[in-house]
N, C-alpha and C. Protein backbone atom coordinates (compact mmCIF):
# COMPACT_ATOMS: atom_id res chain seq x y z
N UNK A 1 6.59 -3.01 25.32
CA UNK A 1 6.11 -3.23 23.96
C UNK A 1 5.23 -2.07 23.53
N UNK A 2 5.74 -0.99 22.83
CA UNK A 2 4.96 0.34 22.39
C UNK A 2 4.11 0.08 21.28
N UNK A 3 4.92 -0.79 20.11
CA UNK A 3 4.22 -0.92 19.39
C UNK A 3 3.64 -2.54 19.22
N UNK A 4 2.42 -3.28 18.70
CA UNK A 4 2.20 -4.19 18.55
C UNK A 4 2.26 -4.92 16.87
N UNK A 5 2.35 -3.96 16.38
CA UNK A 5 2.61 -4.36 14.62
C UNK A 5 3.95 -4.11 14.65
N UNK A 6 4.81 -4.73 13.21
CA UNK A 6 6.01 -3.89 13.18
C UNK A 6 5.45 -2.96 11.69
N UNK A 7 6.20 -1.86 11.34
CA UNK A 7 6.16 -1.29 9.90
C UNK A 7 6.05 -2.05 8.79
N UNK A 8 6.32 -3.38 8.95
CA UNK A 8 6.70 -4.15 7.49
C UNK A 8 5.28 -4.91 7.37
N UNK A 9 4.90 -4.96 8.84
CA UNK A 9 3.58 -6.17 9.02
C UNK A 9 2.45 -4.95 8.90
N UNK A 10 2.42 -3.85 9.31
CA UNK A 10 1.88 -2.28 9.21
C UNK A 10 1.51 -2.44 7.39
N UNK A 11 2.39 -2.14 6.78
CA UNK A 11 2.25 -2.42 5.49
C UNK A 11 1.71 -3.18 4.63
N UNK A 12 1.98 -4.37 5.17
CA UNK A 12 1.98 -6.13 4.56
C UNK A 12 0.03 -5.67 4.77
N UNK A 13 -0.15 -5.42 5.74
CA UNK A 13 -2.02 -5.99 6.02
C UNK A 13 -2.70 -4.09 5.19
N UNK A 14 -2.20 -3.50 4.91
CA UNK A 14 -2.41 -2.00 4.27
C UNK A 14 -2.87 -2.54 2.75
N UNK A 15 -1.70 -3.23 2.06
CA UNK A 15 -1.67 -3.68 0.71
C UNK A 15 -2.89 -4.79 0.68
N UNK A 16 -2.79 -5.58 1.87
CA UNK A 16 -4.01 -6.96 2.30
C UNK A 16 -5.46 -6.20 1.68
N UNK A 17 -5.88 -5.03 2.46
CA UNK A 17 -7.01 -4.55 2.42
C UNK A 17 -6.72 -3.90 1.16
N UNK A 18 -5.99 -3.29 0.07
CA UNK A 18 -6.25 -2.87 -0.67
C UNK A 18 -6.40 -3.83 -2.09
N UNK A 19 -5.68 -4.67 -1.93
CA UNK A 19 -6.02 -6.11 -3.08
C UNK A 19 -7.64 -6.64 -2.55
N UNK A 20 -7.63 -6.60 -1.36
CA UNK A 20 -9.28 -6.77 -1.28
C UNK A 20 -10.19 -5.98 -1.61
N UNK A 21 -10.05 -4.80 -1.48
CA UNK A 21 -11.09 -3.45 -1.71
C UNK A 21 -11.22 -4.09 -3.19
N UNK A 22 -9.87 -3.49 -4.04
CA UNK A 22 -9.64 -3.54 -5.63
C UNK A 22 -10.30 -4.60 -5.75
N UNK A 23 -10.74 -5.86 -5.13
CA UNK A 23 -10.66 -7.00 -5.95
C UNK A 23 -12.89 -6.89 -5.64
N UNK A 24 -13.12 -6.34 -4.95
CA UNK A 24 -14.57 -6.00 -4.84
C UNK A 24 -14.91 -4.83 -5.69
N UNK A 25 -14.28 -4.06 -6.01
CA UNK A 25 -14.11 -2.91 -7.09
C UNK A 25 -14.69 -1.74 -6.11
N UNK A 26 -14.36 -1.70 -5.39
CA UNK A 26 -14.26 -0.56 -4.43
C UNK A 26 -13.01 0.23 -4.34
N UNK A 27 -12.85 0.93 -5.29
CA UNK A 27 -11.61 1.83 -5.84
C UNK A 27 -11.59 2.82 -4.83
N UNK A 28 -12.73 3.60 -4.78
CA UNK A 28 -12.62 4.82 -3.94
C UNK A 28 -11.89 4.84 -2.48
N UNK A 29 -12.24 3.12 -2.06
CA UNK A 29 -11.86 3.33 -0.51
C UNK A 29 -10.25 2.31 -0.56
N UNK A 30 -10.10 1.60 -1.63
CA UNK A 30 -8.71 1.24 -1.63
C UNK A 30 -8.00 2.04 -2.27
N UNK A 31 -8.39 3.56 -2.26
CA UNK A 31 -7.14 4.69 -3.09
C UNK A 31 -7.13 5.49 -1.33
N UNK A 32 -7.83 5.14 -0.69
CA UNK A 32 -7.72 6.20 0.67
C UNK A 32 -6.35 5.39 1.56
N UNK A 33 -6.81 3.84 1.57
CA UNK A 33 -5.34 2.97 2.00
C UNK A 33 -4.59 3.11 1.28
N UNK A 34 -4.26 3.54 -0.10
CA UNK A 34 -3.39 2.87 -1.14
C UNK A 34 -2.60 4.89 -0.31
N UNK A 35 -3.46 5.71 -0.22
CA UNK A 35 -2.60 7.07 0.44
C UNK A 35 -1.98 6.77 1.86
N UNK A 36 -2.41 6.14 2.77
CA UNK A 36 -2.24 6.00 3.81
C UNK A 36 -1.16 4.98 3.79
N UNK A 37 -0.95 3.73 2.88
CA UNK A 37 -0.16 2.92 2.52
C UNK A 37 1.29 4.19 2.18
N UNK A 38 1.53 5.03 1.45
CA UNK A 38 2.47 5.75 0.66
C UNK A 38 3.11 6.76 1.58
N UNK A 39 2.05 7.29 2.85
CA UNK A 39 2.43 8.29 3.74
C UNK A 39 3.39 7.26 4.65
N UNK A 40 2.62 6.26 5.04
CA UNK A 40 3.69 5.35 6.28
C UNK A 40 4.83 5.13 5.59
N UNK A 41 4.96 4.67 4.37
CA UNK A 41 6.34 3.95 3.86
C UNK A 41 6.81 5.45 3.28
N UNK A 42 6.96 6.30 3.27
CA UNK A 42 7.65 7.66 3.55
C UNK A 42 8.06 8.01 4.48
N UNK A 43 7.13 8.10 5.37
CA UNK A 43 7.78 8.22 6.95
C UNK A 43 8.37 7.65 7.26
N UNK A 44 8.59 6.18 6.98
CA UNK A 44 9.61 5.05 7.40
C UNK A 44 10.91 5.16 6.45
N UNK A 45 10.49 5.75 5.51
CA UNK A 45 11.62 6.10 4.19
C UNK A 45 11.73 4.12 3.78
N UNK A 46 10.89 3.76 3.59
CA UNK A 46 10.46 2.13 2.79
C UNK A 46 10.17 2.57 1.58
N UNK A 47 10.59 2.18 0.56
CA UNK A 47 9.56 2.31 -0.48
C UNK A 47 8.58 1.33 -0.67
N UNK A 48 7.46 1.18 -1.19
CA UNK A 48 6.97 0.10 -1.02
C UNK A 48 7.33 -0.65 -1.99
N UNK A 49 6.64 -1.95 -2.04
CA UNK A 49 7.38 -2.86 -2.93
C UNK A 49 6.17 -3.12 -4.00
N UNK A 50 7.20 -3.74 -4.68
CA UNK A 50 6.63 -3.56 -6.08
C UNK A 50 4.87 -3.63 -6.88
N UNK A 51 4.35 -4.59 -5.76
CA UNK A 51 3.14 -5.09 -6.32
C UNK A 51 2.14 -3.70 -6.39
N UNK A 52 2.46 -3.01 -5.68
CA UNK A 52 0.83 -1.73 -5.35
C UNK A 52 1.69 -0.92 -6.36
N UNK A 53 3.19 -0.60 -7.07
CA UNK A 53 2.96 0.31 -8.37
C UNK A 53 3.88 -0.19 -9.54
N UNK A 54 3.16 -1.88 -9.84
CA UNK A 54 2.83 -2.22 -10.57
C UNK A 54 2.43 -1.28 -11.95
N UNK A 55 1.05 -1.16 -11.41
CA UNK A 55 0.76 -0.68 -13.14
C UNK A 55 1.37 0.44 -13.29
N UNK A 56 1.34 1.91 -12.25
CA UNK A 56 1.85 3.19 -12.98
C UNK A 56 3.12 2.92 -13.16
N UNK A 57 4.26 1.69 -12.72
CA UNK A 57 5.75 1.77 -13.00
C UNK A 57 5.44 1.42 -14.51
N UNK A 58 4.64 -0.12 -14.90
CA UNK A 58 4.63 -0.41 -16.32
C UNK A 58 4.38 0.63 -17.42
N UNK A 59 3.17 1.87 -17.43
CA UNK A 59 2.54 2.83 -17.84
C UNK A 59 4.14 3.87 -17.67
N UNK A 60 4.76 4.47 -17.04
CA UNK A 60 5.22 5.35 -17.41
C UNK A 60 6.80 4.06 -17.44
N UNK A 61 7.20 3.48 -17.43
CA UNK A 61 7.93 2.85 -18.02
C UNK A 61 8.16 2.68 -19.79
N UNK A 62 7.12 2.79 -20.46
CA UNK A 62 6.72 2.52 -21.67
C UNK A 62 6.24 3.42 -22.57
């Protein structure tokens, strides 16, 4: 067993802490996960899912 997370559960608790940061209004340190969130699901070639780009899809959608 090399790894103990998988990538999806890696992710799943990345977005966890960043709806928590955001939701304390601690922007600065949920934009450092929200990078670290974007590098893993690149490397994995995941995109992430929808909820973390939410607003910039709505904003340049429109």
């Amino acid at each position: 067993f090399a790894k103990e997370y998988s990538i999806e559960e890696e992710i799943q608790g990345l977005k966890d802490i960043i709806s928590y940061l955001n939701d304390k209004n601690q922007f600065k340190k949920a934009l450092i996960y929200q990078r670290r969130l974007v590098k893993l699901a690149r490397e994995e070639n995941i995109k992430p899912h929808r909820e973390t780009d939410l607003k910039q899809r709505t904003l340049s959608d429109f």
